[in-house]
Protein backbone atom coordinates (compact mmCIF):
# COMPACT_ATOMS: atom_id res chain seq x y z
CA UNK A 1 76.75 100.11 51.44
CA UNK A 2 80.22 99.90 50.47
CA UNK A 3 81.34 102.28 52.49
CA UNK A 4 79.84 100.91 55.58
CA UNK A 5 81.23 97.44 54.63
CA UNK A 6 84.72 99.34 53.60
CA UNK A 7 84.54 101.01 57.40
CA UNK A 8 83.96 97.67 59.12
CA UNK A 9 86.50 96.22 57.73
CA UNK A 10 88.92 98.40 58.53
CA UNK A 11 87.58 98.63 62.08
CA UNK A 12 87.54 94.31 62.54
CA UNK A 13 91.21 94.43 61.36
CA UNK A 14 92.70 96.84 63.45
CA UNK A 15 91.07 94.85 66.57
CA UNK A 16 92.22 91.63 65.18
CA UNK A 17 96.09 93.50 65.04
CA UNK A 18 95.43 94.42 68.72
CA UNK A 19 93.96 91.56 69.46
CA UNK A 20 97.01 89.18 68.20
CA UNK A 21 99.76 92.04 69.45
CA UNK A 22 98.62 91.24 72.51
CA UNK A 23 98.70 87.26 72.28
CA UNK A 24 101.92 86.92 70.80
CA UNK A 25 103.07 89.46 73.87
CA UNK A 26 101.69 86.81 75.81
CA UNK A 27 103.01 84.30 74.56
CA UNK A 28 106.67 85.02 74.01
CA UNK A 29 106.20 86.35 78.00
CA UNK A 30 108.70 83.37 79.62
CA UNK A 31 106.60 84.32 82.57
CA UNK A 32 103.90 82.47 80.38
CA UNK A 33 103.37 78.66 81.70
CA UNK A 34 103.78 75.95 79.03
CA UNK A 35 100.32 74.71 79.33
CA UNK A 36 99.33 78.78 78.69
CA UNK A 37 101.23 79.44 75.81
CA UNK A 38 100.25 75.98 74.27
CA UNK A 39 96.40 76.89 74.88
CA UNK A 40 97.53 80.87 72.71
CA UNK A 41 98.92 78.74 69.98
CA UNK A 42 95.99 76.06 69.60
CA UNK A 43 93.47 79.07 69.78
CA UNK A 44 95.21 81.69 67.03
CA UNK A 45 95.05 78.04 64.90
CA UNK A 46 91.04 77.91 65.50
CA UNK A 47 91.18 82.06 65.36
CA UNK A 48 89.61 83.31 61.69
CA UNK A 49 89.63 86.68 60.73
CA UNK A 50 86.16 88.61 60.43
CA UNK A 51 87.62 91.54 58.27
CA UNK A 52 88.52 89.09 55.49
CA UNK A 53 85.45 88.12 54.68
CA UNK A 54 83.38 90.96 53.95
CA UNK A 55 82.30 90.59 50.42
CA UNK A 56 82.29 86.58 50.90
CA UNK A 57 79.70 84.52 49.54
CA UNK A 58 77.86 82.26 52.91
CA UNK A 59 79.73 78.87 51.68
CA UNK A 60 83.13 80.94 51.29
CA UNK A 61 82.56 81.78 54.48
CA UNK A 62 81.74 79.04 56.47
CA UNK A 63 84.83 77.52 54.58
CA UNK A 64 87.34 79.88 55.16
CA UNK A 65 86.22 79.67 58.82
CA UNK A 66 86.33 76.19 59.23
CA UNK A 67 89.02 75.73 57.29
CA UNK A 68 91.70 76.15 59.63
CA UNK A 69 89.99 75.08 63.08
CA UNK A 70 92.17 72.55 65.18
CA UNK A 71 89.57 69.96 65.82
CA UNK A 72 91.58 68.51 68.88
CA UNK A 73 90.47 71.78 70.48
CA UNK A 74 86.75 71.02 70.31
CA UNK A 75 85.33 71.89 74.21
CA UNK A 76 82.96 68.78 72.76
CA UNK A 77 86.11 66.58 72.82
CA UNK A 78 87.36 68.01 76.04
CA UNK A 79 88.61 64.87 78.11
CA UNK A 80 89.83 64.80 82.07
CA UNK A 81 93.10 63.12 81.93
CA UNK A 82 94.89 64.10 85.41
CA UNK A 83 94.50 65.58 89.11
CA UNK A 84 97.61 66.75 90.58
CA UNK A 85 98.15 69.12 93.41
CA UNK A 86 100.66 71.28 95.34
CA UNK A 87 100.07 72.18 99.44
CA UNK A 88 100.80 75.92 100.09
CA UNK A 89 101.43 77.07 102.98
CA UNK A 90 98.72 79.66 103.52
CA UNK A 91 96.56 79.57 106.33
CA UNK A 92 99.30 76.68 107.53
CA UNK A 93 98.33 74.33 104.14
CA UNK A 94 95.91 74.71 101.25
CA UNK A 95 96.21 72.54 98.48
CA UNK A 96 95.63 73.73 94.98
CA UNK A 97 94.85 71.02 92.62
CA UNK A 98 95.20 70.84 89.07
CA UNK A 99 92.83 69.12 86.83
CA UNK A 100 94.64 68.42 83.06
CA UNK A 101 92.79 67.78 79.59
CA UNK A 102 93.91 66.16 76.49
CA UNK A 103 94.23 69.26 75.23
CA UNK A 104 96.94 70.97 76.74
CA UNK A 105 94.67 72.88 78.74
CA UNK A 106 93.90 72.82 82.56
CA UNK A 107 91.74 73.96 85.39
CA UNK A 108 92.80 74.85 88.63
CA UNK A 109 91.09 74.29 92.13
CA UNK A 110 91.67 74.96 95.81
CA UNK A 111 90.62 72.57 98.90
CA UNK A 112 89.54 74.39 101.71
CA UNK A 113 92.30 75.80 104.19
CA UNK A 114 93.63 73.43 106.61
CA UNK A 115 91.29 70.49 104.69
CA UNK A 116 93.17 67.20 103.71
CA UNK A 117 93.93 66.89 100.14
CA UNK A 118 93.03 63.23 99.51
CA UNK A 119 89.12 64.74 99.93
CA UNK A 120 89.85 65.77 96.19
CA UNK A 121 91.96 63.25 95.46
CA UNK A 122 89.54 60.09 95.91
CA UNK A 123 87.43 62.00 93.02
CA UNK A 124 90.36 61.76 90.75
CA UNK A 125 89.12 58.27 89.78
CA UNK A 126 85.06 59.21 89.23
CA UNK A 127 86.08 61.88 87.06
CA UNK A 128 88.49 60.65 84.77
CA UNK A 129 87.82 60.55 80.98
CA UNK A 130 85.03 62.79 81.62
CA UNK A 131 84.30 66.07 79.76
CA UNK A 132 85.19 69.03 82.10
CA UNK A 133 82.67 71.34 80.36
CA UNK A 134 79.82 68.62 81.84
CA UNK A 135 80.25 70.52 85.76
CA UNK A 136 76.68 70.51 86.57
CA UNK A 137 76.82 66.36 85.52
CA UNK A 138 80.11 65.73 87.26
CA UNK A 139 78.96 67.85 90.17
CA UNK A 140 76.25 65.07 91.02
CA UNK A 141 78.57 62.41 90.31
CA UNK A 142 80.37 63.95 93.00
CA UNK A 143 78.65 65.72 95.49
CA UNK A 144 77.81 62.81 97.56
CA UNK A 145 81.45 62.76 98.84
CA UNK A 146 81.32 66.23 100.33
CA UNK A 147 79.98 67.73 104.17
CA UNK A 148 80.05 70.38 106.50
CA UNK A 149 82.88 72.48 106.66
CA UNK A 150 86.38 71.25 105.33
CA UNK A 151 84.87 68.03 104.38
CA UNK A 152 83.06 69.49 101.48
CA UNK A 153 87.25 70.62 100.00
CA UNK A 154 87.71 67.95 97.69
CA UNK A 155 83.89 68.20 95.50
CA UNK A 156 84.25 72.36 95.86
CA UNK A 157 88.28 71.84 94.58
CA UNK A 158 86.83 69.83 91.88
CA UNK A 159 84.02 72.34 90.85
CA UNK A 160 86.47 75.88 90.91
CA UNK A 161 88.80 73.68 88.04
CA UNK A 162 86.12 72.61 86.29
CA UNK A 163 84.78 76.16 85.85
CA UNK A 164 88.11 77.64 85.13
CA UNK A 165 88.70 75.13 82.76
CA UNK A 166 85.14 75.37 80.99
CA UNK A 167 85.45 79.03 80.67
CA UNK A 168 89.19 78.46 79.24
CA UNK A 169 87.58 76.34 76.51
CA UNK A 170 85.17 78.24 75.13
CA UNK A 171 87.37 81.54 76.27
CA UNK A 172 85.03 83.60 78.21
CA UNK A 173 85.03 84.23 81.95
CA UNK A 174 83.76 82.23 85.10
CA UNK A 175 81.04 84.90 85.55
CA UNK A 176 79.79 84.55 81.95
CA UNK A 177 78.84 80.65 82.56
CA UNK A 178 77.44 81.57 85.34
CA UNK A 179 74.73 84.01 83.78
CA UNK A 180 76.76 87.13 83.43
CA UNK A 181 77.86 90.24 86.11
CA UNK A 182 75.88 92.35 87.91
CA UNK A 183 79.36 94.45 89.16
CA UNK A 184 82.95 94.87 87.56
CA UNK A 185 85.01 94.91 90.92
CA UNK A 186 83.85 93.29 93.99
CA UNK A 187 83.69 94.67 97.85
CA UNK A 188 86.14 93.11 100.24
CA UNK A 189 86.00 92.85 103.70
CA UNK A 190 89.69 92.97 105.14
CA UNK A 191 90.17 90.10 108.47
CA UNK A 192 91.57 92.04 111.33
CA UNK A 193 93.53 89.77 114.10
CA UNK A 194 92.96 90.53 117.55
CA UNK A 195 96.37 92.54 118.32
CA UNK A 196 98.48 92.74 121.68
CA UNK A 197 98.01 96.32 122.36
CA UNK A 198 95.68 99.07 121.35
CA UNK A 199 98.84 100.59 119.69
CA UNK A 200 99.16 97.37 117.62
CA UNK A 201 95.78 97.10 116.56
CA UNK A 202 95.86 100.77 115.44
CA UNK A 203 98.70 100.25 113.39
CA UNK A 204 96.73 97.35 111.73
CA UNK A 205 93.79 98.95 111.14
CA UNK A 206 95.75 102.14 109.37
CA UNK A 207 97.64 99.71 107.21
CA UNK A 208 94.48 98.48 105.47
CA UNK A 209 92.15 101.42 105.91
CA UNK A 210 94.87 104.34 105.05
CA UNK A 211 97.23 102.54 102.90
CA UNK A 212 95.10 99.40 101.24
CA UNK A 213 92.24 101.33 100.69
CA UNK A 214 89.71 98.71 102.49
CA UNK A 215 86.44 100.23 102.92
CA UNK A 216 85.48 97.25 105.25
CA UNK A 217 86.81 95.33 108.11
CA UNK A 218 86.29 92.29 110.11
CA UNK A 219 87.49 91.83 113.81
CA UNK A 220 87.20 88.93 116.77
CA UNK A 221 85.21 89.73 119.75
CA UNK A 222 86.41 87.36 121.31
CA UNK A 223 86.47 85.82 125.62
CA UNK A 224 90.10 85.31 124.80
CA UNK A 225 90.36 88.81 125.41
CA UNK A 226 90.06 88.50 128.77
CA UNK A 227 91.82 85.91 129.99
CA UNK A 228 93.89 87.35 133.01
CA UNK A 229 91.33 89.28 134.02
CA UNK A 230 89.99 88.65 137.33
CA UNK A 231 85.74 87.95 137.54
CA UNK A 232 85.27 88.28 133.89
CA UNK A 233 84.26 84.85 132.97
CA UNK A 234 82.26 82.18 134.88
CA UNK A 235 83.38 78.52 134.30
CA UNK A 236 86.21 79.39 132.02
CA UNK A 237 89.04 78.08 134.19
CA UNK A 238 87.67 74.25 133.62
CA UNK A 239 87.97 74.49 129.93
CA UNK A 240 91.83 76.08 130.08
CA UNK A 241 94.32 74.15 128.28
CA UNK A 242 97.82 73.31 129.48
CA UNK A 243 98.57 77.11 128.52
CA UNK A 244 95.74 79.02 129.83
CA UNK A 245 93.84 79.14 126.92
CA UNK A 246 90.49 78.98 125.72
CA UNK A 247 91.72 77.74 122.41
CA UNK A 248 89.15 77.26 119.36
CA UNK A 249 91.61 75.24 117.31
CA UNK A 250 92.93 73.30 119.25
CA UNK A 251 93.82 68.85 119.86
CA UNK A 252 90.67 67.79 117.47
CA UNK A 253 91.66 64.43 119.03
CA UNK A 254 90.00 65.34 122.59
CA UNK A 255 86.76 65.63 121.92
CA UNK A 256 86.22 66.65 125.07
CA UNK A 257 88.34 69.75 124.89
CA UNK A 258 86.43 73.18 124.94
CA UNK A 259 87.27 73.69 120.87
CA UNK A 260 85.37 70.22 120.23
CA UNK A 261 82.26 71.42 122.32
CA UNK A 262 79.68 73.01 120.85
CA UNK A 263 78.37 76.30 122.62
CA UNK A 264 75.87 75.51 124.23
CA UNK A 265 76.71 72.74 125.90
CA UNK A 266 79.95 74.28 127.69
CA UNK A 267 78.12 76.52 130.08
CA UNK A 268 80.60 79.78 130.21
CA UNK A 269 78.81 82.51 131.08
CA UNK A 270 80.54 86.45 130.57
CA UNK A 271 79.99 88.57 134.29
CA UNK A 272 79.19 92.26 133.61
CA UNK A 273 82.70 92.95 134.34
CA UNK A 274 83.77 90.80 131.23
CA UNK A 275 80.61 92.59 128.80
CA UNK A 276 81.97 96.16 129.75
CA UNK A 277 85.24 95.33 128.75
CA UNK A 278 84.61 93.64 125.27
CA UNK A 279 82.58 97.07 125.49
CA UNK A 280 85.86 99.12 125.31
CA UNK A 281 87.08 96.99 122.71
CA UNK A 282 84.79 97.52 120.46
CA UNK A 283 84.54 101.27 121.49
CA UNK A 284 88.54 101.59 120.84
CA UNK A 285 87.89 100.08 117.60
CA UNK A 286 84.77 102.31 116.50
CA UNK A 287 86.89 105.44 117.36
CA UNK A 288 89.61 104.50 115.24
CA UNK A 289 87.55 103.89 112.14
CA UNK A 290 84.35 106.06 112.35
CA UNK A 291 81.20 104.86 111.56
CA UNK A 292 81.88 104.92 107.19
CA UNK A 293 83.76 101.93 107.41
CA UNK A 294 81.36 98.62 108.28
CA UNK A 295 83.07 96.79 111.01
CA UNK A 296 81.84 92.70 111.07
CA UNK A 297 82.92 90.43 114.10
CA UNK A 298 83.30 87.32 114.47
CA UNK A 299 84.83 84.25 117.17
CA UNK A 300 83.17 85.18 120.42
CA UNK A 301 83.80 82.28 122.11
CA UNK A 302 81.91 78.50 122.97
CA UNK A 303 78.83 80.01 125.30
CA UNK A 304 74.95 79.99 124.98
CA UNK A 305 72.62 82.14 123.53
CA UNK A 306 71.50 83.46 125.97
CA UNK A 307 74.62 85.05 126.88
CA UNK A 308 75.36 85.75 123.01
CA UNK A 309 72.07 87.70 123.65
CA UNK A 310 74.04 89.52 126.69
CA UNK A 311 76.81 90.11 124.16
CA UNK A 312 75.15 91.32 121.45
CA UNK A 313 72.44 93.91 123.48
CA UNK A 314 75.88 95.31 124.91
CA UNK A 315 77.46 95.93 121.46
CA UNK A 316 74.26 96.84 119.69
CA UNK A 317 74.96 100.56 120.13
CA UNK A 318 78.43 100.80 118.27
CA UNK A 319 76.04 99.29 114.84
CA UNK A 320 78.14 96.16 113.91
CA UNK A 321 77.80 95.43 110.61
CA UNK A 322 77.21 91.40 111.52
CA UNK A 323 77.27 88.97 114.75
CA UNK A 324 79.12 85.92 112.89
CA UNK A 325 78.79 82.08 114.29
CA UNK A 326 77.45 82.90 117.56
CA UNK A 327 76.04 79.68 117.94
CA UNK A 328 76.45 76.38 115.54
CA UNK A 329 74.50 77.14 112.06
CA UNK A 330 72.88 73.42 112.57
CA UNK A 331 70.66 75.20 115.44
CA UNK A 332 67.97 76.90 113.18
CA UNK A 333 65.56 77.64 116.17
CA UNK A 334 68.36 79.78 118.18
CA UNK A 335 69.39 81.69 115.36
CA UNK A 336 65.77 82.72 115.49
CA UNK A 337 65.55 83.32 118.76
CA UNK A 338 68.74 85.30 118.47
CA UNK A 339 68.05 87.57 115.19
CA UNK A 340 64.78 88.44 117.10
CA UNK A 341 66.01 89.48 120.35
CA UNK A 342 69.14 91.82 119.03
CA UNK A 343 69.25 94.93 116.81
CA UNK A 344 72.76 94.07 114.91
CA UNK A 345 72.40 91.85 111.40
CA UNK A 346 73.33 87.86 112.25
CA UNK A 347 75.25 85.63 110.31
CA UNK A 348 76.33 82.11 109.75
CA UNK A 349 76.70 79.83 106.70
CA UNK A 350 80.66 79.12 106.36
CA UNK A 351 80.54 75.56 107.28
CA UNK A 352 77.51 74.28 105.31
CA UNK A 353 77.68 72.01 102.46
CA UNK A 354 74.60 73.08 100.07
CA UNK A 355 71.76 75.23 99.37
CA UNK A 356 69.79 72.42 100.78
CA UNK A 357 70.90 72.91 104.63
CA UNK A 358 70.82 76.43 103.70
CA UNK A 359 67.15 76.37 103.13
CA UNK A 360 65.84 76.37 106.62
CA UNK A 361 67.90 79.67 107.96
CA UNK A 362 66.54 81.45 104.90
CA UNK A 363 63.31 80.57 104.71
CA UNK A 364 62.61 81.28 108.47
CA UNK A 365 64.67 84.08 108.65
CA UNK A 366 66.99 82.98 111.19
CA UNK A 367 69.71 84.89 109.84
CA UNK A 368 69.71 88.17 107.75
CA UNK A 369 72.51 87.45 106.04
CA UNK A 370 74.04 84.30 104.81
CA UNK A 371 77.52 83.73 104.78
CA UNK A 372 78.69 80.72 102.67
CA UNK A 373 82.18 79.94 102.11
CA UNK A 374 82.90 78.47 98.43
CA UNK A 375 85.17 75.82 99.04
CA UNK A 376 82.40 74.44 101.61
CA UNK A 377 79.37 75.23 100.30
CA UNK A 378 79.52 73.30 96.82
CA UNK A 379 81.73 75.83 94.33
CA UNK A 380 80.66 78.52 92.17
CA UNK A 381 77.17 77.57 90.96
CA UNK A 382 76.13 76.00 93.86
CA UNK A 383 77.02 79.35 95.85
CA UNK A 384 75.17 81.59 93.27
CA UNK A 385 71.92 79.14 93.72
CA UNK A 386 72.46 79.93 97.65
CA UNK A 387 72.66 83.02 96.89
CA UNK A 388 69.90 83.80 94.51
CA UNK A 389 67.69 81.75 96.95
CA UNK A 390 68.35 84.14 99.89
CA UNK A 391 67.50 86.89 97.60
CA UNK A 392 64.06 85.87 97.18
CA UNK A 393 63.71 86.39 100.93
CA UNK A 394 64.81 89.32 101.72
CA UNK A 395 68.47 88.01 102.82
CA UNK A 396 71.62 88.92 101.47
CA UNK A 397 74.76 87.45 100.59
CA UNK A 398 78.30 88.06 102.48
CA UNK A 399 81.11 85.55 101.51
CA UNK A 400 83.83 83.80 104.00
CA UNK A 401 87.56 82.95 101.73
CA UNK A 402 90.92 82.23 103.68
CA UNK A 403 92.38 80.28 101.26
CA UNK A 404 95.10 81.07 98.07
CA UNK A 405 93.82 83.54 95.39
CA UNK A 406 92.67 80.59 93.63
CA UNK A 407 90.08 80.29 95.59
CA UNK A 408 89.62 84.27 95.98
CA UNK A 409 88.78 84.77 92.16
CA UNK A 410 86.55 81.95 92.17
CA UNK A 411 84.77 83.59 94.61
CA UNK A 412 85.71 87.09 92.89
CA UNK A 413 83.75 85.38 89.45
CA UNK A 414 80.81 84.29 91.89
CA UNK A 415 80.08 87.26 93.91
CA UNK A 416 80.26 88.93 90.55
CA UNK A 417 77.18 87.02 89.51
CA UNK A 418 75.18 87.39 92.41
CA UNK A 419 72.75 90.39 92.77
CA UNK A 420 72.23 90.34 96.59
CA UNK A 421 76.11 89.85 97.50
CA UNK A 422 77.20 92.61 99.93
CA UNK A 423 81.64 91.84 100.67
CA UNK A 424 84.26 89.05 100.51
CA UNK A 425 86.89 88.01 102.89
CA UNK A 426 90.26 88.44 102.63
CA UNK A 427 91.87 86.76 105.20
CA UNK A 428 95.73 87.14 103.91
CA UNK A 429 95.93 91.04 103.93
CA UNK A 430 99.07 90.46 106.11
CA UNK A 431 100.91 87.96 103.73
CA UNK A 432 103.31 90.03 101.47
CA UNK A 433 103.94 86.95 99.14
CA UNK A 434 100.20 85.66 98.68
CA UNK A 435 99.13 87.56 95.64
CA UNK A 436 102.43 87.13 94.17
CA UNK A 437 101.40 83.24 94.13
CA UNK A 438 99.08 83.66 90.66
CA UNK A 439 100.09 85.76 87.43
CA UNK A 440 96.41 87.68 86.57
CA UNK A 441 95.76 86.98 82.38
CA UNK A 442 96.16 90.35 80.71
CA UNK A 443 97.75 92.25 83.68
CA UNK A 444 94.59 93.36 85.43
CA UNK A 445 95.21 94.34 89.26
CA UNK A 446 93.65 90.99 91.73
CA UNK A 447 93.15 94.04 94.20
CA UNK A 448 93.19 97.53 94.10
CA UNK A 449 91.97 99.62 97.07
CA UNK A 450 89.82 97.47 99.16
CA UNK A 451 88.36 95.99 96.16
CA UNK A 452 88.73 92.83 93.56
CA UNK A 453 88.49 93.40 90.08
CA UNK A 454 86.27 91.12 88.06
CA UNK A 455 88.12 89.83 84.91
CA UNK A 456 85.95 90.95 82.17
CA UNK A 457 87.59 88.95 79.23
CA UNK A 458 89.97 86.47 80.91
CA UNK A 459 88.64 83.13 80.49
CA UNK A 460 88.00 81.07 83.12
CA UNK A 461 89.19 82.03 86.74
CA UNK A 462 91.40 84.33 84.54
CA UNK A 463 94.90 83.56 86.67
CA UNK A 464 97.69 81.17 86.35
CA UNK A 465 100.03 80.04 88.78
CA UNK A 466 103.52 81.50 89.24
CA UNK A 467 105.18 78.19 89.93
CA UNK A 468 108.26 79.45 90.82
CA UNK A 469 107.02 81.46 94.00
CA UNK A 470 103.87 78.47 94.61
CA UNK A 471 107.31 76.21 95.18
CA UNK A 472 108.96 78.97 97.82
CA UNK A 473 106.11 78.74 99.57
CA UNK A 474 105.17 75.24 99.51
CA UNK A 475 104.05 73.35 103.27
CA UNK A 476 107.06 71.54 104.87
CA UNK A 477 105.49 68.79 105.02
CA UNK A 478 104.46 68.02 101.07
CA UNK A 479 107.07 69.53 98.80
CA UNK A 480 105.98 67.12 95.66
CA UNK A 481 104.44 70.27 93.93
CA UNK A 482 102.05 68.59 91.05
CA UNK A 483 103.57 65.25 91.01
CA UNK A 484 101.69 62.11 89.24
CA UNK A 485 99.16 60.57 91.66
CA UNK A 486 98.54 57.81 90.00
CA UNK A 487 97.68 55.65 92.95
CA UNK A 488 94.07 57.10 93.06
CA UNK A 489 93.29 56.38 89.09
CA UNK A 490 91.46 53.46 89.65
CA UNK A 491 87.96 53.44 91.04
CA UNK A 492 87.27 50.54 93.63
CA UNK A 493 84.14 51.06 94.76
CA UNK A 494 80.31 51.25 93.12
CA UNK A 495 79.17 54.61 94.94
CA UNK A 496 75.05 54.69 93.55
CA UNK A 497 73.34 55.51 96.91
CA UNK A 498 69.90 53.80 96.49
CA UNK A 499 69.12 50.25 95.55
């Protein structure tokens, strides 16, 4: 028995010398943030040594143990004390917010690309004082303030630093709180811009296929490509703006304007002319990449479903991994009617808020697969829920990100705990600097060959910001970079929704 208890020692101390190598490295890094190496110190105070106390009587034990424990740390006595925030410039301004403790320690959140800021900051008051490790409570304090699409940024913002900061207080990973992994790196599915010449698009497709590694790719189908060309589009010239454009983002002012109208209600049609030559699009594309590589599309244009029908029977031979948005997710009964009519896998789910709207696509099987995006469809748990639900019919899980890597590890931590999950977006493949935006804790690699790694003993979201390149890359329009908002502190209004 001695021996054994002599060989565990030994064992328990030389992972405790690794083990605190490794956090004084960390902390002496100056890469290292303040509010980091603040949370290293407070946890080697609360830190006991295992190896020490074999041979210990029980009260010796529980003594020694407790002995030295900082009880400001306590995740019990965690307390929200700030929200601040800094606007990237990714996808043309995200906001990261920041959500600080009275410990030292922080969480940190994204708002959905090109989604206003104040969304998350109006919560700043509701949550305030509260205990961050409460997220399924502070969730429904909150969740009444979120909606479709970007108006859901501020409650999903909320929910990612809440997470990250749970799992930084009890020092395990995102995916642990959420029920543990089912995979150690995660899929991605690489966005691929609709290019000015075959010779262009080629060039992007090598770059992430030959030299990223991607195993997965995403293009547009989209009308745009054939503007110019004569009889390919009925009714198209009406809905032109001032530069020829069917544009999809464009005045959101004018609701009249062929971006504010849903599809069905714009009546474009595509002639056979137009359908043969997204044909040779697609074909072009197919050749390039063989048939290993999955190859989703998406942003077809504003038309009905019956021509997404036309669309879809046309491209059904070159075995698309997904049809994406064809027609608004809100119309359950022709996603049916479209899932049933074409061969190819249909998809939709990146602008709703909520398992809840989810609910009817699933359960009819309007889609095959849903496609929620995180920062719209409630956060991390709310996502898994979505997902897990779809599982029990038969539909799996895809996952739409464009934001910061913020957001793409929360999602990383997500699709990590959820069985059914197939590939992520990355939408910034393109962006030399983005990655270089977060530091990953304990060096692991964010991506490595088409794939995310899942941290497996960071805690939390397991990244930190590298201020010094968030501020190089800050949105010309907000350079304030985490400054005090205290102008949304107080809470002026009684939000209980029933009477």
């Amino acid at each position: 028995m001695k021996n054994i208890l002599s060989t565990l020692s030994e064992k328990f101390k030389a992972e405790e010398r690794a083990y605190a190598a490794l956090r004084a490295k960390e902390t002496e890094d100056p890469k290292t943030g303040n509010h980091r190496r603040n949370f290293l110190k407070k946890t080697a105070l609360g830190g006991f040594s295992l190896a020490g106390f074999m041979g210990y009587a029980f009260e010796d034990t529980m003594a020694e143990t407790t002995a030295k424990v900082s009880r400001a740390s306590a995740p019990s006595e965690l307390k929200i004390t700030d929200m601040r925030y800094a606007l990237t410039n990714v996808m043309g301004g995200t906001a990261i917010i920041r959500i600080d403790t009275n410990q030292g320690i922080y969480g940190l959140g994204e708002v959905r690309d090109a989604a206003d800021v104040r969304y998350a900051l109006m919560l700043k008051s509701r949550i305030l004082g509260r205990n961050p490790c409460n997220v399924e409570k502070i969730f429904k304090i909150i969740k009444q303030f979120g909606g479709p699409a970007r108006q859901a940024g501020g409650v999903c913002a909320v929910e990612m630093a809440l997470w990250d900061l749970c799992g930084k207080a009890y020092n395990v990973p995102a995916w642990q709180l959420l029920g543990g992994r089912y995979r150690d790196k995660v899929r991605l599915y690489a966005d691929t811009p609709e290019a000015a010449s075959p010779e262009e698009q080629k060039r992007l497709i090598d770059f992430r296929v030959n030299e990223q590694g991607y195993t997965w790719l995403k293009m547009d189908v989209s009308i745009g490509e054939l503007k110019g060309k004569k009889n390919t589009v009925v009714n198209g010239k009406f809905w032109e703006n001032e530069k020829g454009n069917l544009a999809q983002w464009g005045d959101q002012r004018n609701m009249m304007s062929y971006g504010n109208t849903m599809h069905p209600f714009t009546q474009i049609q595509i002639t056979e002319k137009g359908l043969e030559h997204l044909q040779s699009v697609v074909a072009d594309i197919r050749d390039m990449v063989g048939y290993e590589i999955p190859i989703s599309t998406d942003h077809y244009g504003h038309f009905d479903l019956n021509n997404n029908i036309r669309l879809a029977k046309a491209l059904d031979k070159y075995r698309l991994a997904w049809f994406e948005d064809m027609v608004p997710w809100q119309y359950t009964e022709q996603w049916k009617t479209i899932t049933n009519a074409i061969e190819t896998p249909t998809t939709t789910g990146e602008d709703i808020y909520l398992l809840k709207d989810f609910k009817p696509l699933i359960e009819q099987h309007a889609v095959d697969i849903v496609h929620p995006d995180l920062a719209s469809s409630g956060g991390l748990l709310e996502t898994k829920r979505i997902g897990d639900y779809a599982e029990e019919f038969g539909v799996a899980m895809a996952m739409h990100q464009a934001g910061t890597p913020v957001s793409f590890m929360a999602n990383v931590h997500c699709a990590a705990a959820t069985q059914n999950f197939l590939a992520l977006e990355h939408h910034s493949v393109d962006v030399p600097w983005w990655e270089s935006l977060v530091k990953t804790v304990g060096g692991y690699k964010m991506i490595d060959q088409g794939f995310a790694t899942v941290p497996l003993t960071a805690p939390g979201l397991g990244i930190e910001l590298d201020e010094e390149v968030v501020k190089k890359h800050l949105h010309p329009s907000d350079k304030s970079f985490f400054a005090p908002t205290k102008e949304w502190d107080e809470l002026r209004s009684h939000d209980r929704t029933y009477s």
